[in-house]
Protein backbone atom coordinates (compact mmCIF):
# COMPACT_ATOMS: atom_id res chain seq x y z
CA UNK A 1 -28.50 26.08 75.21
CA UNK A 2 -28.16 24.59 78.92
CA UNK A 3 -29.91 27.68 80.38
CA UNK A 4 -32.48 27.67 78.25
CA UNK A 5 -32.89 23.77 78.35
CA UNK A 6 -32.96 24.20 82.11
CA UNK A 7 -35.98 27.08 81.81
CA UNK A 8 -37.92 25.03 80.06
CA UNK A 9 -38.12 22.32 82.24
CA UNK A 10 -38.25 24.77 85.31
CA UNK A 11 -41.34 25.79 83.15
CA UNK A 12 -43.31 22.40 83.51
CA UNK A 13 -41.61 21.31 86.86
CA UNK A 14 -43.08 23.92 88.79
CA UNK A 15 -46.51 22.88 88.19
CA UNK A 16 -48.11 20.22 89.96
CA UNK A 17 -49.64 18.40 86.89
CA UNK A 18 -46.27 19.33 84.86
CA UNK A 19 -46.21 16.34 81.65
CA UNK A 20 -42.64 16.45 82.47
CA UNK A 21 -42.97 14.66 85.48
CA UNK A 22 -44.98 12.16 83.25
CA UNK A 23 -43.23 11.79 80.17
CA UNK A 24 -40.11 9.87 79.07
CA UNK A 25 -36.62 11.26 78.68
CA UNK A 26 -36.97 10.92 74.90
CA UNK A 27 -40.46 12.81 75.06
CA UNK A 28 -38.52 15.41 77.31
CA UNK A 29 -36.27 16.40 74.53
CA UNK A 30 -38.22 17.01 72.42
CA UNK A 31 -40.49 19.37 74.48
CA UNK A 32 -37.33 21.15 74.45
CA UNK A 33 -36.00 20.52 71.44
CA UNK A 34 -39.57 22.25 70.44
CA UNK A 35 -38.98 25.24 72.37
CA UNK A 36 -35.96 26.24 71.19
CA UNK A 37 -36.93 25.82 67.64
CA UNK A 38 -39.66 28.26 68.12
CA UNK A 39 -37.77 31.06 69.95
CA UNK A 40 -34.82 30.16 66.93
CA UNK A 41 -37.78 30.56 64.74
CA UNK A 42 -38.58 33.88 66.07
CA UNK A 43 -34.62 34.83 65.86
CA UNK A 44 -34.66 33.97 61.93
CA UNK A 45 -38.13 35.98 61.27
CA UNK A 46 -36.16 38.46 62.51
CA UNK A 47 -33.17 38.84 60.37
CA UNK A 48 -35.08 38.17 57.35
CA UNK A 49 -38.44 40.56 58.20
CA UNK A 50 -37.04 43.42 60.00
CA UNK A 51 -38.42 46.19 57.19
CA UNK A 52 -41.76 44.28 57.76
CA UNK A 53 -42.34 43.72 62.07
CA UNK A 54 -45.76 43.28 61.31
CA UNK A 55 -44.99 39.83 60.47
CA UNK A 56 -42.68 38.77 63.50
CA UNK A 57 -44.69 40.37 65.98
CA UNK A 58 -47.46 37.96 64.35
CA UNK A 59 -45.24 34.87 64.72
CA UNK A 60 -44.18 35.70 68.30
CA UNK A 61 -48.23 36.24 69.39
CA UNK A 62 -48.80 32.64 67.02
CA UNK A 63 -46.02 31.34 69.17
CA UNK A 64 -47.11 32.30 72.88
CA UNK A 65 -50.49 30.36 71.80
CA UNK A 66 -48.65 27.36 71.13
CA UNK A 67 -45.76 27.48 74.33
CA UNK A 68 -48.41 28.51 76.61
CA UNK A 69 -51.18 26.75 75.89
CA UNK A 70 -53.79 29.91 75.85
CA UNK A 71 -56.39 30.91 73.49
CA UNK A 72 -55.11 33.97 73.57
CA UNK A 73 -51.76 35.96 73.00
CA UNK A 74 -52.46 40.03 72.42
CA UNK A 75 -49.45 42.76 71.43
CA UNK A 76 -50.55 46.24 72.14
CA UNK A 77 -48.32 48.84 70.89
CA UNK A 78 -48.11 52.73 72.20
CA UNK A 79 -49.64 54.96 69.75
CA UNK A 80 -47.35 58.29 69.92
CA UNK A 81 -50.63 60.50 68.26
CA UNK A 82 -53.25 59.32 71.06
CA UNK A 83 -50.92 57.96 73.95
CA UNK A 84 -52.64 54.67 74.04
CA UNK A 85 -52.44 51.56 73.89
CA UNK A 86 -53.62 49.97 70.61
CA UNK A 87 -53.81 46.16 69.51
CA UNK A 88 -51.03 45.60 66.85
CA UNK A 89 -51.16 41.85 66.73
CA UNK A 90 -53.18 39.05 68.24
CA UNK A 91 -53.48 35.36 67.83
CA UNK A 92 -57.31 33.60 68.80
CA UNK A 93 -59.76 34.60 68.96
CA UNK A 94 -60.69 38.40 68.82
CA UNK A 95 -64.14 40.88 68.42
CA UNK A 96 -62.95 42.95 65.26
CA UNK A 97 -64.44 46.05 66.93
CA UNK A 98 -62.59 45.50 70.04
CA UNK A 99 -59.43 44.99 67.93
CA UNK A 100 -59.99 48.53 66.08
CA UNK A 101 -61.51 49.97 68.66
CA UNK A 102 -59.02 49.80 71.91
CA UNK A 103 -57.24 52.33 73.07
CA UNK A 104 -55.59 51.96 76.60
CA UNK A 105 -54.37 54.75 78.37
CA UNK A 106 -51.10 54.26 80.76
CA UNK A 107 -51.87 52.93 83.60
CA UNK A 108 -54.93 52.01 83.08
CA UNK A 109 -55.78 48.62 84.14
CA UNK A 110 -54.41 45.69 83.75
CA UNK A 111 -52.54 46.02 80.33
CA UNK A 112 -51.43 50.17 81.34
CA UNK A 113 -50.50 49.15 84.54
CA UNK A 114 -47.76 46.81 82.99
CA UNK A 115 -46.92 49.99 80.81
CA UNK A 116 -46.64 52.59 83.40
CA UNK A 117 -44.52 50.47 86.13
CA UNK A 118 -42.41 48.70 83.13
CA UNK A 119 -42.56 45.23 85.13
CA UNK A 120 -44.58 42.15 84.08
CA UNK A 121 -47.82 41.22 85.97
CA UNK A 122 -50.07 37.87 86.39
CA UNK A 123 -53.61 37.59 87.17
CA UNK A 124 -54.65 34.26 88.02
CA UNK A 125 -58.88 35.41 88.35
CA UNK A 126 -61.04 36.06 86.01
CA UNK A 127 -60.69 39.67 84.96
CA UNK A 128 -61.48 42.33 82.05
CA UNK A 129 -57.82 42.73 80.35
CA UNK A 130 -60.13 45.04 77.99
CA UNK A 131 -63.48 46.52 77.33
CA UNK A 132 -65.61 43.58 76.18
CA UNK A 133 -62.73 41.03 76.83
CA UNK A 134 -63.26 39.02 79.95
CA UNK A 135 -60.60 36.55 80.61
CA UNK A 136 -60.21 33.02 82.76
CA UNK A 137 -56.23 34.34 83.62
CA UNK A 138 -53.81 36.46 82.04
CA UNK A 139 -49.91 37.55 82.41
CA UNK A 140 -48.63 40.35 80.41
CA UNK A 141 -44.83 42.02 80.02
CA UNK A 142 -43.85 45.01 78.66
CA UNK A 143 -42.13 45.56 75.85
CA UNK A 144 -38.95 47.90 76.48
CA UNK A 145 -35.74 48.67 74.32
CA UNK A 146 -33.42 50.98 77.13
CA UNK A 147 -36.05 51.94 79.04
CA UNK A 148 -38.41 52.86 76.50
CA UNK A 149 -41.53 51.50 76.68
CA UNK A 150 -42.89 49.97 73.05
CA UNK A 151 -46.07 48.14 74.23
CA UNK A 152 -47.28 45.29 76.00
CA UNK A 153 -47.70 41.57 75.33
CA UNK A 154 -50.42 39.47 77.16
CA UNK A 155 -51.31 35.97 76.99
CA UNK A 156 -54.69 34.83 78.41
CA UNK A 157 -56.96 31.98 79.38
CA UNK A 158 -55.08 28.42 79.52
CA UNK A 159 -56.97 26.07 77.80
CA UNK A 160 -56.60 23.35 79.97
CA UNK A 161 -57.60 25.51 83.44
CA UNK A 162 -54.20 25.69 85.11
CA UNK A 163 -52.54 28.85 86.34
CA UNK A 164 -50.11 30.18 84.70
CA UNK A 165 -46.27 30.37 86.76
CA UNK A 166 -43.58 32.45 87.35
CA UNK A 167 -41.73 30.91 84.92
CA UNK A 168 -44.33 31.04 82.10
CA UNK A 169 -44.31 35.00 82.80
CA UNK A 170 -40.56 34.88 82.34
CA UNK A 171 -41.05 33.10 78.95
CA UNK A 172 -42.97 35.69 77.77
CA UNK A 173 -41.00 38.68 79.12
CA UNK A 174 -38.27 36.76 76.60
CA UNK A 175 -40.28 37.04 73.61
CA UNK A 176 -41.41 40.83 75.08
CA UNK A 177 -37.61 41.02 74.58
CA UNK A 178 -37.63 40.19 71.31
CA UNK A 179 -40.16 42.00 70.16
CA UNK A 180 -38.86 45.16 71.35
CA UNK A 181 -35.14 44.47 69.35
CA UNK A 182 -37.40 43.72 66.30
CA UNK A 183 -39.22 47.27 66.45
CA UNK A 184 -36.58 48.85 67.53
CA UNK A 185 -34.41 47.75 64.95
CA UNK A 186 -37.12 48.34 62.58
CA UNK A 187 -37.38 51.80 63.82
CA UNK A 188 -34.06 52.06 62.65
CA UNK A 189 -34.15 51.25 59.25
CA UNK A 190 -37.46 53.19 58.55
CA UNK A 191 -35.27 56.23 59.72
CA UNK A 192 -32.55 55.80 58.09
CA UNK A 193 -34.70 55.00 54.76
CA UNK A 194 -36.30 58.02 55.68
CA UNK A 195 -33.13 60.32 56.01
CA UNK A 196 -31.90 59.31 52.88
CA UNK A 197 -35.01 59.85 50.97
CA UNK A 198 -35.50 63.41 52.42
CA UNK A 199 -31.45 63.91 51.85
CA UNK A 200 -32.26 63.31 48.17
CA UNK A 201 -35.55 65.38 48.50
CA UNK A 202 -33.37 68.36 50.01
CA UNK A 203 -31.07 67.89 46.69
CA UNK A 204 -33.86 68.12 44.07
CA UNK A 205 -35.53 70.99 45.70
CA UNK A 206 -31.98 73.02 45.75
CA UNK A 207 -31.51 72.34 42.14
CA UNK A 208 -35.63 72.86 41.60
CA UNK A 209 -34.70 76.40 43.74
CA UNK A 210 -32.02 77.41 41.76
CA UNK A 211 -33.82 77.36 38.29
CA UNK A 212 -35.63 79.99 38.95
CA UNK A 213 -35.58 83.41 40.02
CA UNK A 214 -39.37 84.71 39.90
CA UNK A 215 -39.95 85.40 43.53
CA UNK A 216 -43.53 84.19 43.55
CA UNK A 217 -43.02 80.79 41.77
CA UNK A 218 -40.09 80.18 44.40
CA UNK A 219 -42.24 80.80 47.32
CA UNK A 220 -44.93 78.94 46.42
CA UNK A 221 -42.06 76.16 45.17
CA UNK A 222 -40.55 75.96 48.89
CA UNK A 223 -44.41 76.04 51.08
CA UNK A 224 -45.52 73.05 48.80
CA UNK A 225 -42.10 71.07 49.49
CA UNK A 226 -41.98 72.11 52.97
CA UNK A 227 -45.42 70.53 53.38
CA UNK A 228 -44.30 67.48 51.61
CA UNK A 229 -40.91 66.90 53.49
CA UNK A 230 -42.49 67.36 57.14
CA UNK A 231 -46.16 65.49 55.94
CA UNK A 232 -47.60 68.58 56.82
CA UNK A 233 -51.40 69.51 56.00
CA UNK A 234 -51.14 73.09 55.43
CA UNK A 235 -47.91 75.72 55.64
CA UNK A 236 -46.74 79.25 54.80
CA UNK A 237 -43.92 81.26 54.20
CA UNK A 238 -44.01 84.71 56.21
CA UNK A 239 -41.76 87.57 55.73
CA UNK A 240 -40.71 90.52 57.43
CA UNK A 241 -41.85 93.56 55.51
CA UNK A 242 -38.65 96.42 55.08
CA UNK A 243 -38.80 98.72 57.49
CA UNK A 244 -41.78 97.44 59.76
CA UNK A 245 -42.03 94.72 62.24
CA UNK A 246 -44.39 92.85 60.17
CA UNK A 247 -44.88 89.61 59.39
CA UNK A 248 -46.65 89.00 55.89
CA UNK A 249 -47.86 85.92 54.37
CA UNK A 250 -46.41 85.41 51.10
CA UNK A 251 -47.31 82.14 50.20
CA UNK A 252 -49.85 79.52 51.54
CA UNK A 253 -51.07 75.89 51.19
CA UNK A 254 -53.66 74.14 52.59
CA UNK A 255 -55.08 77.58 54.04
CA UNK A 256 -58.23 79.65 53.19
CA UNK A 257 -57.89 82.19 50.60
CA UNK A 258 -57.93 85.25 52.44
CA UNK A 259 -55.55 83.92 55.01
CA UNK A 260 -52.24 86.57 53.87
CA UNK A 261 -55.46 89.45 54.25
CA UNK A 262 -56.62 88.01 57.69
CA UNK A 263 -53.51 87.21 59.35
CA UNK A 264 -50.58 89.90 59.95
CA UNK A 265 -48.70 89.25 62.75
CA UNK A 266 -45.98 91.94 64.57
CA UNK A 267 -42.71 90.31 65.33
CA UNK A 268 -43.10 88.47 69.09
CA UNK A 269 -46.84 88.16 68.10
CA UNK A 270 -48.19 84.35 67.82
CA UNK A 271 -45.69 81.15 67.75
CA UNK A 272 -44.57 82.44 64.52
CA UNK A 273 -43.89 86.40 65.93
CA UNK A 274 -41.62 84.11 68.52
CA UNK A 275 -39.32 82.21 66.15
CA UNK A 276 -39.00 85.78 64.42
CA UNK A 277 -38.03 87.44 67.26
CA UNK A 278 -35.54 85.02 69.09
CA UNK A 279 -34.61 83.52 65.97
CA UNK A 280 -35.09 80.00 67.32
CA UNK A 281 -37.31 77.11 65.76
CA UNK A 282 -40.22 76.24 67.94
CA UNK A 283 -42.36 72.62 67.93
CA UNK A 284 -46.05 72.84 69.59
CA UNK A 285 -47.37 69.61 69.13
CA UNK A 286 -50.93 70.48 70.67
CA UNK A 287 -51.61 73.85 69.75
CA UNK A 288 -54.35 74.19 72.03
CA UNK A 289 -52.04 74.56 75.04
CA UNK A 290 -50.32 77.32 73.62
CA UNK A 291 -51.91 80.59 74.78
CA UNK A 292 -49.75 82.64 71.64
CA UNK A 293 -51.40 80.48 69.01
CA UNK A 294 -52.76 82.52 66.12
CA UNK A 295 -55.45 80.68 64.64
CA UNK A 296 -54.91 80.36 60.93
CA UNK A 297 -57.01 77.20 60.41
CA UNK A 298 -59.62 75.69 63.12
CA UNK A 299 -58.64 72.02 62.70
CA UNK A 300 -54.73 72.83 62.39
CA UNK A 301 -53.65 70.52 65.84
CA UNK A 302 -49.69 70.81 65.82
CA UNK A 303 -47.12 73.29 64.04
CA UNK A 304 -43.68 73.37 63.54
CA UNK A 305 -41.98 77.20 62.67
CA UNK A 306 -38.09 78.24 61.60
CA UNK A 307 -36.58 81.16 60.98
CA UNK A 308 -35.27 82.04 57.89
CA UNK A 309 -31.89 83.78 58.58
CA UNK A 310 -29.67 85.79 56.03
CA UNK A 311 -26.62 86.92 57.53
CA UNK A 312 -27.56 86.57 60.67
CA UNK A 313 -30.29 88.98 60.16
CA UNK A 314 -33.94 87.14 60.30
CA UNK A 315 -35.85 87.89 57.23
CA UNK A 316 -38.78 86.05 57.60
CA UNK A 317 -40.33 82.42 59.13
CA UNK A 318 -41.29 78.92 57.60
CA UNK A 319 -44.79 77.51 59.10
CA UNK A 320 -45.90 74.42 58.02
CA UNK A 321 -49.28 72.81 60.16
CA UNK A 322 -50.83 68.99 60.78
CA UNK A 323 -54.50 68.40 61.87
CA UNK A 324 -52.90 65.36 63.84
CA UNK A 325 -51.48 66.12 67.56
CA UNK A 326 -47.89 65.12 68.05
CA UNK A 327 -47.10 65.40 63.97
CA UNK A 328 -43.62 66.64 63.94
CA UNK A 329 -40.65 65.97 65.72
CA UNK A 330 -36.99 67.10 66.02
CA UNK A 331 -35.80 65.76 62.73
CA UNK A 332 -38.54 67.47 60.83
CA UNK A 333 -37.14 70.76 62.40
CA UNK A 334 -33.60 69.57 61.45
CA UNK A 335 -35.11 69.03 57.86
CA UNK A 336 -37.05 71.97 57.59
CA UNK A 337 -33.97 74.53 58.89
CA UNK A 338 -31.80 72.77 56.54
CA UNK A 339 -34.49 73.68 53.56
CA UNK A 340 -35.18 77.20 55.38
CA UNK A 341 -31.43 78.10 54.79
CA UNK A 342 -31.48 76.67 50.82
CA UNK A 343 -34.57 78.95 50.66
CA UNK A 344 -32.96 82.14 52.19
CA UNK A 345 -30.38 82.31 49.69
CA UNK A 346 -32.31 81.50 46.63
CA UNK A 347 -34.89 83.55 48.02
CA UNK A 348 -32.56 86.55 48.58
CA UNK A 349 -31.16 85.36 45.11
CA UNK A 350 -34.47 85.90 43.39
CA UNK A 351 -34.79 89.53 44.89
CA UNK A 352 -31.67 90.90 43.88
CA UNK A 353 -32.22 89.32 40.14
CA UNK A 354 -35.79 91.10 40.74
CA UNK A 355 -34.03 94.95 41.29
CA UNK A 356 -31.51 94.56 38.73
CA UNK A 357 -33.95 93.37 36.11
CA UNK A 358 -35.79 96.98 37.48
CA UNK A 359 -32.96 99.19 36.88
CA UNK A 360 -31.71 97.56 33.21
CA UNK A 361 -35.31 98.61 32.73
């Protein structure tokens, strides 16, 4: 509590028309008492919000307002699907266009400079923090969690025509502090939450697999669940036909019609050919940039492919596709080998029961 009772008065002290210098020893304490009920404030929000950050990153832009003295506190956040920066919470203030609107590439300016270089910045002109958002002054900090950047908080425009200090940028690198522990541990609980519900997910689709043994219901069973664990858009099963080194669509979602007629693909052949040949998953996030892509679907922007392996012998591949860049990540190819090898064996399952049914025949 000393430290922080000593920042805050380093806060007003530094400035030339600081009301500390002005004020009694009672008013004193309480401008600190103040201050450390707000960041405690912040602390509790917290603990008790942490499946909802929506609402703490809120309070901490509500609270730079009021510490500061600006009409303006903005948190951007980095948008993993368009690389930008976006506006995820604001206090004063704001054009609702420019709120939905903005999207801030790294190092862009003010606000991606302060992402790129991961240090905080102040701007004591007037300045355009944003398209359409001219400001009287502005300091910003990233928001980092071990070295990661999350975003970047700015506050802009003291109302009563000061600059801001040193130690107000310090300030708000503190509350960029906290609200990078908040998402982060927020992060944390959405995937956990997440791994459990896809852990129960994987348990209902092996007991779903294993009552029945008609080939084509299975297939079509393990595309639409495949597409559902990974939030796919679109996905297919391929497998090898006996004795060839071709790879036939057996089942599709989310695909035109004639898509098993179109598409036939020789082992090596496309990003699916690949995983059949080496036998190892493959992620291609932007599809675009991969010369082997086979076209299945024109607005199909990312796809994730495993192999489906039998005794070590590769029978066929799992596809599943997303008309959003960057959809799929390394758990969803954790998930989706985990249901790949459920769907081998009942698979394999469902063909024996298939030849023995023949020959009792």
């Amino acid at each position: 509590m000393g430290k922080l009772k000593e920042f805050l008065e380093n806060i007003g002290a530094t400035r030339s028309d600081s009301p500390l210098k002005a004020i009694s020893a009672h008013e004193r304490d309480y401008f600190y008492h103040s201050h450390t009920t707000m960041l405690l404030e912040i602390g509790k929000a917290m603990k008790s919000t942490f499946t909802e950050p929506e609402k703490t990153l809120h309070l901490i832009t509500s609270s730079i307002t009021l510490i500061l003295n600006t009409e303006r506190s903005i948190l951007f956040l980095l948008d993993k699907t368009s690389g930008g920066l976006r506006i995820a919470s604001y206090n004063g203030l704001m054009n609702q266009r420019i709120v939905e609107t903005t999207n801030i590439n790294v190092g862009e300016g003010f606000v991606g400079d302060i992402a790129k270089h991961k240090e905080p910045a102040m701007n004591n002109r007037e300045c355009t923090i944003i398209t359409g958002l001219d400001v009287k002054n502005v300091i910003g900090a990233p928001i980092i969690y071990q070295d990661e950047v999350f975003g970047v908080i700015t506050a802009d425009s003291k109302r009563d025509g000061s600059n801001f200090t040193e130690n107000e940028l310090k300030l708000l690198s503190i509350l960029a502090n906290l609200a990078a522990i908040d998402i982060q541990s927020s992060n944390t609980h959405r995937k956990m939450k997440q791994k459990n519900e896809r852990l129960t997910a994987l348990c209902e689709i092996s007991k779903a697999m294993t009552s029945t043994l008609e080939l084509q219901k299975l297939l079509d069973l393990i595309v639409d669940k495949a597409i559902a664990l990974t939030n796919g858009t679109s996905g297919s099963i391929m497998l090898i036909e006996e004795g060839s080194d071709i790879l036939q669509i057996m089942s599709s979602r989310g695909l035109q019609s004639d898509v098993s007629e179109r598409i036939k693909l020789h082992i090596g052949e496309g990003i699916t050919g690949s995983v059949a040949q080496t036998g190892k998953p493959i992620i291609e996030n932007d599809v675009s940039k991969n010369p082997k892509y086979v076209v299945a679907a024109r607005e199909v922007r990312s796809e994730l492919a495993v192999p489906m392996l039998l005794e070590d012998k590769i029978i066929g591949v799992i596809n599943v596709d997303s008309t959003r860049l960057n959809a799929f990540t390394t758990d969803d190819e954790e998930l989706l080998a985990t249901l790949s090898a459920q769907a081998t064996v009942a698979i394999n399952n469902a063909k024996t029961f298939a030849k023995l049914s023949g020959k009792s025949r």
